[in-house]
PDB file of N, CA and C in Angstrom:
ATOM      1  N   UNK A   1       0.838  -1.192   0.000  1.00  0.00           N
ATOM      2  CA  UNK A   1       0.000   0.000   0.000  1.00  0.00           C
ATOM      3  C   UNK A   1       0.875   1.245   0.000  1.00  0.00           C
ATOM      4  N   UNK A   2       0.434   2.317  -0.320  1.00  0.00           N
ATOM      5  CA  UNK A   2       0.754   3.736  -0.819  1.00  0.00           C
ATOM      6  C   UNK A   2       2.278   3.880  -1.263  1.00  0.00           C
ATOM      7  N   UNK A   3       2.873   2.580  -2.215  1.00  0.00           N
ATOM      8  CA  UNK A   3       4.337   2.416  -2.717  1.00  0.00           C
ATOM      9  C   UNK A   3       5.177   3.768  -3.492  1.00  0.00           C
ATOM     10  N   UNK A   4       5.933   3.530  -3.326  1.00  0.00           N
ATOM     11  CA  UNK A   4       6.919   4.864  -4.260  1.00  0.00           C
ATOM     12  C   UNK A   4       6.568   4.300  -5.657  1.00  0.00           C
ATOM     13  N   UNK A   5       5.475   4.897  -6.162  1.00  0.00           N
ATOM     14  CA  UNK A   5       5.370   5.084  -7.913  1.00  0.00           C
ATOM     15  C   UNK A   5       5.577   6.508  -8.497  1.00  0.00           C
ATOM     16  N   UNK A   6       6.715   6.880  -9.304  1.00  0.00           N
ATOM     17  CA  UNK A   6       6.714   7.832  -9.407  1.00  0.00           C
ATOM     18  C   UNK A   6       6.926   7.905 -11.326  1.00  0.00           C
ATOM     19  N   UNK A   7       6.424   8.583 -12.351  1.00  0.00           N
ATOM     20  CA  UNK A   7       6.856   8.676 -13.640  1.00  0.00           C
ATOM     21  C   UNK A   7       7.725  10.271 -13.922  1.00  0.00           C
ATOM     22  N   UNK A   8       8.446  10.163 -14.725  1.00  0.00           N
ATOM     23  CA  UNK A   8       8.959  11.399 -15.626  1.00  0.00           C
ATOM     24  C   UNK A   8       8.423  11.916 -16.823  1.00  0.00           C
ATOM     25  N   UNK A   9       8.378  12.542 -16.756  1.00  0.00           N
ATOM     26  CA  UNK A   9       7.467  13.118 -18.263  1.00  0.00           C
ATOM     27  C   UNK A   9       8.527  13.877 -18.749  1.00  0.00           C
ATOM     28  N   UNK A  10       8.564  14.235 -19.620  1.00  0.00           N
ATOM     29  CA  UNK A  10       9.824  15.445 -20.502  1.00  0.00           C
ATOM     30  C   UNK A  10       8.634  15.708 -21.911  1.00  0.00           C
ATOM     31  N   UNK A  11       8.370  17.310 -22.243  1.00  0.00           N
ATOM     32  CA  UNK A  11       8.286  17.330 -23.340  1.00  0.00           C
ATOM     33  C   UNK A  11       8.489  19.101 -23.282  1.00  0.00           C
ATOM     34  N   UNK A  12       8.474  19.158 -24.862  1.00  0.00           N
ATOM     35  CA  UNK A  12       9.219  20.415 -25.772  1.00  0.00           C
ATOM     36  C   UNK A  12       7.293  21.461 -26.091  1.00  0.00           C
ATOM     37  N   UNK A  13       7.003  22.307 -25.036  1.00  0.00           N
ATOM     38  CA  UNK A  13       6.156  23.172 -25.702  1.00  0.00           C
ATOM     39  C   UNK A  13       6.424  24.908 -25.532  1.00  0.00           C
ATOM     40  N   UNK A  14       6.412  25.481 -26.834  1.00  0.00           N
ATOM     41  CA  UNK A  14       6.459  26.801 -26.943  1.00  0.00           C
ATOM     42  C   UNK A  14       7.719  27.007 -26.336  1.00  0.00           C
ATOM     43  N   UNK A  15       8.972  26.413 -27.384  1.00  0.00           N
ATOM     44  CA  UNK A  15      10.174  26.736 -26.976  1.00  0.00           C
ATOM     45  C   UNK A  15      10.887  26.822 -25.472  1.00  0.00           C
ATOM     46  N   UNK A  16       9.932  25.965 -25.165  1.00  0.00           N
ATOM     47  CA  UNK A  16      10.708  25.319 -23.306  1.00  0.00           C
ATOM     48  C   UNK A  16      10.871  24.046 -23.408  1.00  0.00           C
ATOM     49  N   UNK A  17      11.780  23.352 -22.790  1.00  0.00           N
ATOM     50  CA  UNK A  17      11.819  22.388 -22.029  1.00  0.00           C
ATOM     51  C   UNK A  17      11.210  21.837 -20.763  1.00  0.00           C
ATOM     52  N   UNK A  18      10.286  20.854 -20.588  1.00  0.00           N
ATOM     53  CA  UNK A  18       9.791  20.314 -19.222  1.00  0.00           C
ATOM     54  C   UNK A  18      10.110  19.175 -18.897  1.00  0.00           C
ATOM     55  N   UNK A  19      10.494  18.816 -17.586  1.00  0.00           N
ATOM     56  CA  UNK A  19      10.859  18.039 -17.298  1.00  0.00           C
ATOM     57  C   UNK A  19       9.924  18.036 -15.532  1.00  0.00           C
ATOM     58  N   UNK A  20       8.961  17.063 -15.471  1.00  0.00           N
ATOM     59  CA  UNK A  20       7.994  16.874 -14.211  1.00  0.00           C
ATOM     60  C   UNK A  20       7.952  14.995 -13.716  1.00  0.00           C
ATOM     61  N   UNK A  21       8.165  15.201 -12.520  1.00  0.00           N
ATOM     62  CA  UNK A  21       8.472  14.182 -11.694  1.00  0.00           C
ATOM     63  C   UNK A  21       6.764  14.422 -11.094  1.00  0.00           C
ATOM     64  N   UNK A  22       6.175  13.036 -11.715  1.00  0.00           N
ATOM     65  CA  UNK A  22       4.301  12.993 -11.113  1.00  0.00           C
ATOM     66  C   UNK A  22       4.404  11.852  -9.754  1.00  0.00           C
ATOM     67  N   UNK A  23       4.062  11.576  -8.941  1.00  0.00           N
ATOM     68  CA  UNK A  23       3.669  10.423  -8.132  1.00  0.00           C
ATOM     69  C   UNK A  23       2.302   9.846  -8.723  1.00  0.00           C
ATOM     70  N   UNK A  24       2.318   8.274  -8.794  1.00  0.00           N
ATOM     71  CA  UNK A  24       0.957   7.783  -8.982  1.00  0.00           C
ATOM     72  C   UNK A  24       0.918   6.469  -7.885  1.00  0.00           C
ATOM     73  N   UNK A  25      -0.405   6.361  -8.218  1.00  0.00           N
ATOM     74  CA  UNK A  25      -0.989   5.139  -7.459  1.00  0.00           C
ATOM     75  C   UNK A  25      -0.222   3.584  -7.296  1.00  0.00           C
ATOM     76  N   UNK A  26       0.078   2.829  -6.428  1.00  0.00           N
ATOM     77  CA  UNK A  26       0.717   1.325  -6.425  1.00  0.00           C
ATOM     78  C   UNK A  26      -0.575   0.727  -6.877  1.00  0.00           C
ATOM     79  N   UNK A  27      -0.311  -0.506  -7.068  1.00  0.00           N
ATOM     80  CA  UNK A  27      -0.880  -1.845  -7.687  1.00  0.00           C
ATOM     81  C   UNK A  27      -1.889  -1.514  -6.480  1.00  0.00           C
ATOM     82  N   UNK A  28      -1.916  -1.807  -5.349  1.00  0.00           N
ATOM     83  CA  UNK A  28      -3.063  -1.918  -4.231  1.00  0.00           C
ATOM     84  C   UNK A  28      -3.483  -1.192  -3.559  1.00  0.00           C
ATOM     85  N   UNK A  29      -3.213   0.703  -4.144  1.00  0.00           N
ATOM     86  CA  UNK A  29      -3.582   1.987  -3.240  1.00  0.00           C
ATOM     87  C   UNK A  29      -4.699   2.212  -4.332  1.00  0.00           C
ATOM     88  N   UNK A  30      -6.386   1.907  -3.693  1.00  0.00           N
ATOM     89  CA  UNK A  30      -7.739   1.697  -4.431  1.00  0.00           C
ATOM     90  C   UNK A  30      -7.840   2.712  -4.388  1.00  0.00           C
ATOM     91  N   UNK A  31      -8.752   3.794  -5.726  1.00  0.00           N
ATOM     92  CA  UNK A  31      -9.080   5.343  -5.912  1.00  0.00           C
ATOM     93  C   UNK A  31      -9.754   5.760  -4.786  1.00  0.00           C
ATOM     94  N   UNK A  32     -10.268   5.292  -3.718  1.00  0.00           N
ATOM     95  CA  UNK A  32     -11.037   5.854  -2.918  1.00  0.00           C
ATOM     96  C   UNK A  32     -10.388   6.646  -1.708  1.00  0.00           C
ATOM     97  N   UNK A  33      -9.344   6.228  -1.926  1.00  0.00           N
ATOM     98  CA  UNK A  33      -8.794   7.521  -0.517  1.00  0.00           C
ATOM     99  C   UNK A  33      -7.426   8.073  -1.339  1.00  0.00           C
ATOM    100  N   UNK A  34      -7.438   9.216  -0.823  1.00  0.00           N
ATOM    101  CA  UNK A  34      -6.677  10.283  -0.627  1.00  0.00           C
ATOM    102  C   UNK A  34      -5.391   9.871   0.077  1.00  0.00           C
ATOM    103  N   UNK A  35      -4.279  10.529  -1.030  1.00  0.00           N
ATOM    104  CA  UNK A  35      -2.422   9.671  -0.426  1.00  0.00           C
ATOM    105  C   UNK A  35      -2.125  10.705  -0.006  1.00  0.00           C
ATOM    106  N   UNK A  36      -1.553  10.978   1.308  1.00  0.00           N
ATOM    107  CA  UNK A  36      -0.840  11.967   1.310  1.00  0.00           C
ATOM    108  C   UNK A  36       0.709  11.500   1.828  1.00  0.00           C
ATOM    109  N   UNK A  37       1.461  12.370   2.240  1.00  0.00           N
ATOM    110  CA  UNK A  37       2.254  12.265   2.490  1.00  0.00           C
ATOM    111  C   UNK A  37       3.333  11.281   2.327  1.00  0.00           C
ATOM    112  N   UNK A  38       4.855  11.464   2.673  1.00  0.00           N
ATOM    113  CA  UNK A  38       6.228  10.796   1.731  1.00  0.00           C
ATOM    114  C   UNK A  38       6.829  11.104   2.945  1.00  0.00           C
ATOM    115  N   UNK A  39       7.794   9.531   2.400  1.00  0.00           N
ATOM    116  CA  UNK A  39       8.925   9.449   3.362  1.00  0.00           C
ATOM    117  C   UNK A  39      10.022  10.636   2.464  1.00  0.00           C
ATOM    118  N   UNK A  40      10.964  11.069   3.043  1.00  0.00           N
ATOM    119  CA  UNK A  40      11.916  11.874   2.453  1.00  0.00           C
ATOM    120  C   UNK A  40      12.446  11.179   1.355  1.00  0.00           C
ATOM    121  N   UNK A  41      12.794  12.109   0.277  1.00  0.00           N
ATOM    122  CA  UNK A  41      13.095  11.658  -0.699  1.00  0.00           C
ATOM    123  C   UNK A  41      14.114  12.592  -1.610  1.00  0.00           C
ATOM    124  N   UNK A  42      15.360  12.451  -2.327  1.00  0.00           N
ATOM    125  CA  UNK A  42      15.452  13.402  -3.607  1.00  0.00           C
ATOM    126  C   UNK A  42      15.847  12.631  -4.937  1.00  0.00           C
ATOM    127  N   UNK A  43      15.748  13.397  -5.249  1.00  0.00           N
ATOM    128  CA  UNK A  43      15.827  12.576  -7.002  1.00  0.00           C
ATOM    129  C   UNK A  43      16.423  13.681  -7.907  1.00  0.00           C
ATOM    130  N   UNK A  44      17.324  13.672  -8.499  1.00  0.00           N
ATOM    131  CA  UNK A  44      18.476  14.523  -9.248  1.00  0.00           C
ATOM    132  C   UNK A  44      18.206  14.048 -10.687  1.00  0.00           C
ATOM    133  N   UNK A  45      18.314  14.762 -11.520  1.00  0.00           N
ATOM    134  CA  UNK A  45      18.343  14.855 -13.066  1.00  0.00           C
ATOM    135  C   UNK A  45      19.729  15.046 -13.411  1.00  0.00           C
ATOM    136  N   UNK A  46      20.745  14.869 -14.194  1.00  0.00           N
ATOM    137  CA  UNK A  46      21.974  15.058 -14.659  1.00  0.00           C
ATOM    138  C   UNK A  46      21.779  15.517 -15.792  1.00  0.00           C
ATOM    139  N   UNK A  47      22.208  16.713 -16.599  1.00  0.00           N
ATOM    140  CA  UNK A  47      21.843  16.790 -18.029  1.00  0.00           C
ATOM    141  C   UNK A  47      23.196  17.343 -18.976  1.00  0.00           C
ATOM    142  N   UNK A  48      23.607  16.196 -19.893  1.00  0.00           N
ATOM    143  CA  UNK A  48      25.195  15.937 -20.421  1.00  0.00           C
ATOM    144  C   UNK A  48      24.952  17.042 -21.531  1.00  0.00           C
ATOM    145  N   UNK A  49      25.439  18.494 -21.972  1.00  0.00           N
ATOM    146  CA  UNK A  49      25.285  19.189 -23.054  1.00  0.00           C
ATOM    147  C   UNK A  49      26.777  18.981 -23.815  1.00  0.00           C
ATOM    148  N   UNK A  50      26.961  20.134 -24.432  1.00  0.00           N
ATOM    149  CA  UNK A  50      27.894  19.998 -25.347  1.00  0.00           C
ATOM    150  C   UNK A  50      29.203  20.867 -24.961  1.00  0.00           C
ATOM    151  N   UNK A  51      29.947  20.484 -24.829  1.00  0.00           N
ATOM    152  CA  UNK A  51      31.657  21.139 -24.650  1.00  0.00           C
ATOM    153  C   UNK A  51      31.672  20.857 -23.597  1.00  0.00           C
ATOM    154  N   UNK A  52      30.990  20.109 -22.445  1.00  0.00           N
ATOM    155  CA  UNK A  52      31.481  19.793 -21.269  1.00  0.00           C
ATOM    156  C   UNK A  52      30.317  20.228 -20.030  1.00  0.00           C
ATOM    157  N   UNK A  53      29.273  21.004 -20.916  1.00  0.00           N
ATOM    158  CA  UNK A  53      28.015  21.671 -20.087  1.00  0.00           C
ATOM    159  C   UNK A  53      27.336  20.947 -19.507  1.00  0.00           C
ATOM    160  N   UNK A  54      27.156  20.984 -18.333  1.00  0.00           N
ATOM    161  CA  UNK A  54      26.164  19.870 -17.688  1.00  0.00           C
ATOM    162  C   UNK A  54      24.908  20.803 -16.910  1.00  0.00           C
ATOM    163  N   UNK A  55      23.895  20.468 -15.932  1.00  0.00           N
ATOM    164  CA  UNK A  55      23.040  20.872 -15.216  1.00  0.00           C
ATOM    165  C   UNK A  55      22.546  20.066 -13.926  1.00  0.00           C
ATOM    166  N   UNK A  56      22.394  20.557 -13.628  1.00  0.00           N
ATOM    167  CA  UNK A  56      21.695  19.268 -12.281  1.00  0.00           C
ATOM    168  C   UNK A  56      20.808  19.838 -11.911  1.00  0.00           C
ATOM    169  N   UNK A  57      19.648  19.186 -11.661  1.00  0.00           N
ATOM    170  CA  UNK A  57      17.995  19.258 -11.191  1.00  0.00           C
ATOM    171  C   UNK A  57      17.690  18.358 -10.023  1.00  0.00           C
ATOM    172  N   UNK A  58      17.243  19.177  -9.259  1.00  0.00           N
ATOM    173  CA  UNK A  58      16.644  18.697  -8.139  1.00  0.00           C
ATOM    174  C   UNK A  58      15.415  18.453  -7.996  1.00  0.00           C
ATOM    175  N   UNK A  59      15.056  17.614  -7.129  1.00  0.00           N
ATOM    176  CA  UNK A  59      13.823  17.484  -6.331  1.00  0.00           C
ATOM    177  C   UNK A  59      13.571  16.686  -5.547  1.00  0.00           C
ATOM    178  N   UNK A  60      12.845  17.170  -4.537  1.00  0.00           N
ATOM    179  CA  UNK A  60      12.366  16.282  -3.262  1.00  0.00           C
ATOM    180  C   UNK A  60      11.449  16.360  -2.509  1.00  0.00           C
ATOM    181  N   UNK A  61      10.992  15.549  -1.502  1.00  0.00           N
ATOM    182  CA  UNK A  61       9.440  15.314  -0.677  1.00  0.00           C
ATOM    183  C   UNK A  61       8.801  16.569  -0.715  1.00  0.00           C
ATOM    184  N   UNK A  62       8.859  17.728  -0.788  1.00  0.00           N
ATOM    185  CA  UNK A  62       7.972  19.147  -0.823  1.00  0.00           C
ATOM    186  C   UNK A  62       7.330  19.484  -1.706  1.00  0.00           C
ATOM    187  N   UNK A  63       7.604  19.106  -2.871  1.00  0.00           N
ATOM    188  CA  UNK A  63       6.775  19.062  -3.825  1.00  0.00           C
ATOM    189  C   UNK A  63       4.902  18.574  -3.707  1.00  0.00           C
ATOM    190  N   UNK A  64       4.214  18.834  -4.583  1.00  0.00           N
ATOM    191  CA  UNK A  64       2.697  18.498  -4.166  1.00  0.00           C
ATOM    192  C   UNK A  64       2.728  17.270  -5.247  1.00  0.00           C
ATOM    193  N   UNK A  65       3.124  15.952  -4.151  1.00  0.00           N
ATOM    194  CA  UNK A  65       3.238  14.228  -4.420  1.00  0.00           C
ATOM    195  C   UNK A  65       1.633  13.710  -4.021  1.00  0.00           C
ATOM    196  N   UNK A  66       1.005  14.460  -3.771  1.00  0.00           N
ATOM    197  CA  UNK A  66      -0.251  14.275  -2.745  1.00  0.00           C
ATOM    198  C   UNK A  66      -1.315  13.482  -3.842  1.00  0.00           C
ATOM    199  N   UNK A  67      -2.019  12.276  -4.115  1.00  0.00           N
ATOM    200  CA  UNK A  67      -3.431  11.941  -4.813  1.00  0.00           C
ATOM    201  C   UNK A  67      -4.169  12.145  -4.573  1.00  0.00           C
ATOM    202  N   UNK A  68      -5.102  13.135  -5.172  1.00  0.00           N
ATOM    203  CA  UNK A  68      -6.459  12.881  -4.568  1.00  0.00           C
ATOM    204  C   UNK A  68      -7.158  12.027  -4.825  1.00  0.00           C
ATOM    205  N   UNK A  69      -8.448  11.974  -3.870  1.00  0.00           N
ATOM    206  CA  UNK A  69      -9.318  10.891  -4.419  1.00  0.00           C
ATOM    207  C   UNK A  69      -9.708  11.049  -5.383  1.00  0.00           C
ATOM    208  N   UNK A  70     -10.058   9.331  -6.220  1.00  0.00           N
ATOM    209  CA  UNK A  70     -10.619   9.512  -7.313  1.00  0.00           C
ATOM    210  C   UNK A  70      -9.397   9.396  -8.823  1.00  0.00           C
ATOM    211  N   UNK A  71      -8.194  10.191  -8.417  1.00  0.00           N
ATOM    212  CA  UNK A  71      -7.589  10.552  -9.130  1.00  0.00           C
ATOM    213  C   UNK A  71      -6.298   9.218  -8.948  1.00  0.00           C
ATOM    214  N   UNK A  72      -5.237   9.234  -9.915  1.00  0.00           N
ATOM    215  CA  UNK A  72      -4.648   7.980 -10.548  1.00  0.00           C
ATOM    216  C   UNK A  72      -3.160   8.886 -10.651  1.00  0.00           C
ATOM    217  N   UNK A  73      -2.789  10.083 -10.305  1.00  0.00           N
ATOM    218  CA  UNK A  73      -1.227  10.650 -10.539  1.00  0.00           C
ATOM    219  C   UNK A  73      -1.602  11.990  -9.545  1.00  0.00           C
ATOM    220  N   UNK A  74      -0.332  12.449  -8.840  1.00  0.00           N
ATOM    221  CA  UNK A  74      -0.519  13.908  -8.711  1.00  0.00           C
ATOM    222  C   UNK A  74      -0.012  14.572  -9.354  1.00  0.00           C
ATOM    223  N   UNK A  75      -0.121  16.583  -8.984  1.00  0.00           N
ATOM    224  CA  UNK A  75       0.080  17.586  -9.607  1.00  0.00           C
ATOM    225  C   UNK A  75       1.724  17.136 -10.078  1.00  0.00           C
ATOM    226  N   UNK A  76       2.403  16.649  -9.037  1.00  0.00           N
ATOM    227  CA  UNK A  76       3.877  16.612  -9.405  1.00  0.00           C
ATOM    228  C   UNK A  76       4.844  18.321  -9.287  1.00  0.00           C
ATOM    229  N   UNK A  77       5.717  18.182 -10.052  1.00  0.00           N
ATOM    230  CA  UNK A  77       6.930  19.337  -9.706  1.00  0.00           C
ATOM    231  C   UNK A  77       7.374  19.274 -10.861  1.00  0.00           C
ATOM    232  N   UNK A  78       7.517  20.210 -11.771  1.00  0.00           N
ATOM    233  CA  UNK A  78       8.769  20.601 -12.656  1.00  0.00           C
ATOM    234  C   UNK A  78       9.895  21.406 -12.802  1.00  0.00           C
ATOM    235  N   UNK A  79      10.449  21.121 -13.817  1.00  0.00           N
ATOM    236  CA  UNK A  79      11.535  22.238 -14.115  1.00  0.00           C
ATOM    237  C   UNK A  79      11.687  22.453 -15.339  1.00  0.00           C
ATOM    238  N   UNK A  80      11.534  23.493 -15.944  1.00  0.00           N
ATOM    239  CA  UNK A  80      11.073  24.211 -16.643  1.00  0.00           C
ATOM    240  C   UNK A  80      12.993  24.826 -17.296  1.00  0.00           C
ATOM    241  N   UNK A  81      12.918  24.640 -18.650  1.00  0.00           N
ATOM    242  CA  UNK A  81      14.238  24.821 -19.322  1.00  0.00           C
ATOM    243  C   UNK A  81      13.861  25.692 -20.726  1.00  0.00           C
ATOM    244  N   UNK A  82      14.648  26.816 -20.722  1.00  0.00           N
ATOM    245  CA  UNK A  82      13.981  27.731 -21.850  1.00  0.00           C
ATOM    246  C   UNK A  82      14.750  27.393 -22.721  1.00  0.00           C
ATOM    247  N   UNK A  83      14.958  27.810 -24.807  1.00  0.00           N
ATOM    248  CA  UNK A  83      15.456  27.112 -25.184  1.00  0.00           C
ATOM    249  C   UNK A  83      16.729  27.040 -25.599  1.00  0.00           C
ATOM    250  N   UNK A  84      17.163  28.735 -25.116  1.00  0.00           N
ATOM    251  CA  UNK A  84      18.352  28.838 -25.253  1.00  0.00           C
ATOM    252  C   UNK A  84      19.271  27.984 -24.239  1.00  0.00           C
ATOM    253  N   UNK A  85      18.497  27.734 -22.965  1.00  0.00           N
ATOM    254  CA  UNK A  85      19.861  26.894 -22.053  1.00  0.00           C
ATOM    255  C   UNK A  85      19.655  25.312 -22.486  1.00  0.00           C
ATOM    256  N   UNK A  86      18.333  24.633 -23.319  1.00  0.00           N
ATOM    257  CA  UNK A  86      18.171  23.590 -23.894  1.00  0.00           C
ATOM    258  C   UNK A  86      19.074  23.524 -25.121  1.00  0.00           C
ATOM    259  N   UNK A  87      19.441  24.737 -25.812  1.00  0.00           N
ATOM    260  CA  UNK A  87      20.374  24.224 -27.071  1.00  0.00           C
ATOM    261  C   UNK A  87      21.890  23.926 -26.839  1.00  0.00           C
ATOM    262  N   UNK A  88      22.462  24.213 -25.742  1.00  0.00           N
ATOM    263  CA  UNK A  88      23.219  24.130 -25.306  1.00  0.00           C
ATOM    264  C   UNK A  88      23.449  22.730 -24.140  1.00  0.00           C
ATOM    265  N   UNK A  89      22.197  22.507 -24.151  1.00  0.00           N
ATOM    266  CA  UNK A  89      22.194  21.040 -23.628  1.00  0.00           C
ATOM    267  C   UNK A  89      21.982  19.987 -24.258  1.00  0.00           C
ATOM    268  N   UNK A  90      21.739  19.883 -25.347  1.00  0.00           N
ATOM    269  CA  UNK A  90      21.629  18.945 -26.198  1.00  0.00           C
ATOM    270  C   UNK A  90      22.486  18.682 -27.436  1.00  0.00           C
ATOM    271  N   UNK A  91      22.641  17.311 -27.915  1.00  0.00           N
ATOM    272  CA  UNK A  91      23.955  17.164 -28.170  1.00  0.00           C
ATOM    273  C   UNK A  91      23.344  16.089 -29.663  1.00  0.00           C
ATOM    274  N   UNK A  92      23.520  16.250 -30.599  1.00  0.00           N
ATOM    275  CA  UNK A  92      23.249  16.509 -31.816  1.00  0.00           C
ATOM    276  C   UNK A  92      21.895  16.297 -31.887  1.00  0.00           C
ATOM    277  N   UNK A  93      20.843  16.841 -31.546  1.00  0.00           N
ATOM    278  CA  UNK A  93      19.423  17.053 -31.240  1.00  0.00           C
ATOM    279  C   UNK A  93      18.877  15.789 -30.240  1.00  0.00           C
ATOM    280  N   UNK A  94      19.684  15.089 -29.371  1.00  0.00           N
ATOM    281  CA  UNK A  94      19.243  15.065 -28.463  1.00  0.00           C
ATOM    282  C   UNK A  94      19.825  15.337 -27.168  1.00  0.00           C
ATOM    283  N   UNK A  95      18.677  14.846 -25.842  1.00  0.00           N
ATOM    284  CA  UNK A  95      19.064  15.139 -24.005  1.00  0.00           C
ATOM    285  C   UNK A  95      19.220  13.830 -23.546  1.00  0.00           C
ATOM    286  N   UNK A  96      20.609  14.240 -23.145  1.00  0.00           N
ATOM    287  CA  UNK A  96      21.214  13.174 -22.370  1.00  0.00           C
ATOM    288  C   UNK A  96      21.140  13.131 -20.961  1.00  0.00           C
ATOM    289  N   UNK A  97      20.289  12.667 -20.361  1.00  0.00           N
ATOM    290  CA  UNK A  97      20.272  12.877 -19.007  1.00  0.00           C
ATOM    291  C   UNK A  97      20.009  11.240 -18.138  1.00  0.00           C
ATOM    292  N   UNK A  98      20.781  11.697 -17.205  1.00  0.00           N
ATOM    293  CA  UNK A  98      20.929  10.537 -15.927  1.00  0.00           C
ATOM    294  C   UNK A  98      19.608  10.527 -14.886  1.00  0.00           C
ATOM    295  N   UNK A  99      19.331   9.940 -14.283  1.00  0.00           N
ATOM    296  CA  UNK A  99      18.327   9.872 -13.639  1.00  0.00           C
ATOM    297  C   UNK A  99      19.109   9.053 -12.014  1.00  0.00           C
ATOM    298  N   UNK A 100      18.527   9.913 -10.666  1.00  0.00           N
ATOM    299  CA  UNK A 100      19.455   9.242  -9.502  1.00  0.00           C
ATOM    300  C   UNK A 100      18.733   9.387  -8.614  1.00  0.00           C
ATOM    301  N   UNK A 101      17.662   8.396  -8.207  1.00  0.00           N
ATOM    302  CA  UNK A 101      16.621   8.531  -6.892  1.00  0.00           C
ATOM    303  C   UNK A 101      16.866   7.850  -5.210  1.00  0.00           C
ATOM    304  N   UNK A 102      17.160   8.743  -4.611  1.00  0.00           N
ATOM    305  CA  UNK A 102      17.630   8.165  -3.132  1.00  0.00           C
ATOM    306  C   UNK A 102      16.889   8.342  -2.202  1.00  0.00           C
ATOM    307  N   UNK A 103      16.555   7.252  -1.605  1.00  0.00           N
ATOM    308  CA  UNK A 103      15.322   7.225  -0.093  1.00  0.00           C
ATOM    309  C   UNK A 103      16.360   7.817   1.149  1.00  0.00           C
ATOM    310  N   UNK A 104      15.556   9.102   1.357  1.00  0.00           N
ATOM    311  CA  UNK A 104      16.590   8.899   2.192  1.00  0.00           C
ATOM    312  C   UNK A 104      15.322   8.796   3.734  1.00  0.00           C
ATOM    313  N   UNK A 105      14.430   8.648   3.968  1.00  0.00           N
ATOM    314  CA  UNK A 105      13.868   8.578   4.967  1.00  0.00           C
ATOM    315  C   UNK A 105      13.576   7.059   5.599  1.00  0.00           C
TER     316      UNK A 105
END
């Protein structure tokens, strides 16, 4: 019950970059109640650009991870990349990025 499910989403609108970390539902947390709360958590993005450019993205438990009822993902957290610091991160049209999630609670 109420397991660490978490997805990444990444997509390209109106010359930004997004990148949002959602929480969703485990196999046996039923739509009828409301998830709240997380053990501590962060989860880092690495992002490999070109000539040696990198970035690092954060995130952790403060974010709004919360389900409501009824509902199957939360609001989640992003980070938001405009496209000039995206062209410079990407490396012959694509993002190379690492992904590094640690419990720490």
């Amino acid at each position: 019950m109420n397991a660490y499910c978490f997805q990444l989403s990444v997509m390209f609108e109106k010359n930004n970059f997004y990148i949002s970390l959602h929480r969703y539902r485990g196999k046996y947390d039923h739509n009828v109640n409301e998830i709240e709360g997380l053990k501590d958590f962060d989860f880092k993005i690495h992002i490999f650009g070109k000539n040696g450019i990198s970035e690092i993205y954060k995130w952790d438990c403060e974010g709004n991870y919360s389900i409501l009822k009824h509902e199957t993902l939360s609001y989640g957290c992003s980070h938001d990349i405009n496209n000039i610091e995206i062209n410079s991160l990407t490396v012959d049209g694509y993002v190379h990025l690492h992904c590094f999630f640690n419990n720490t609670g």
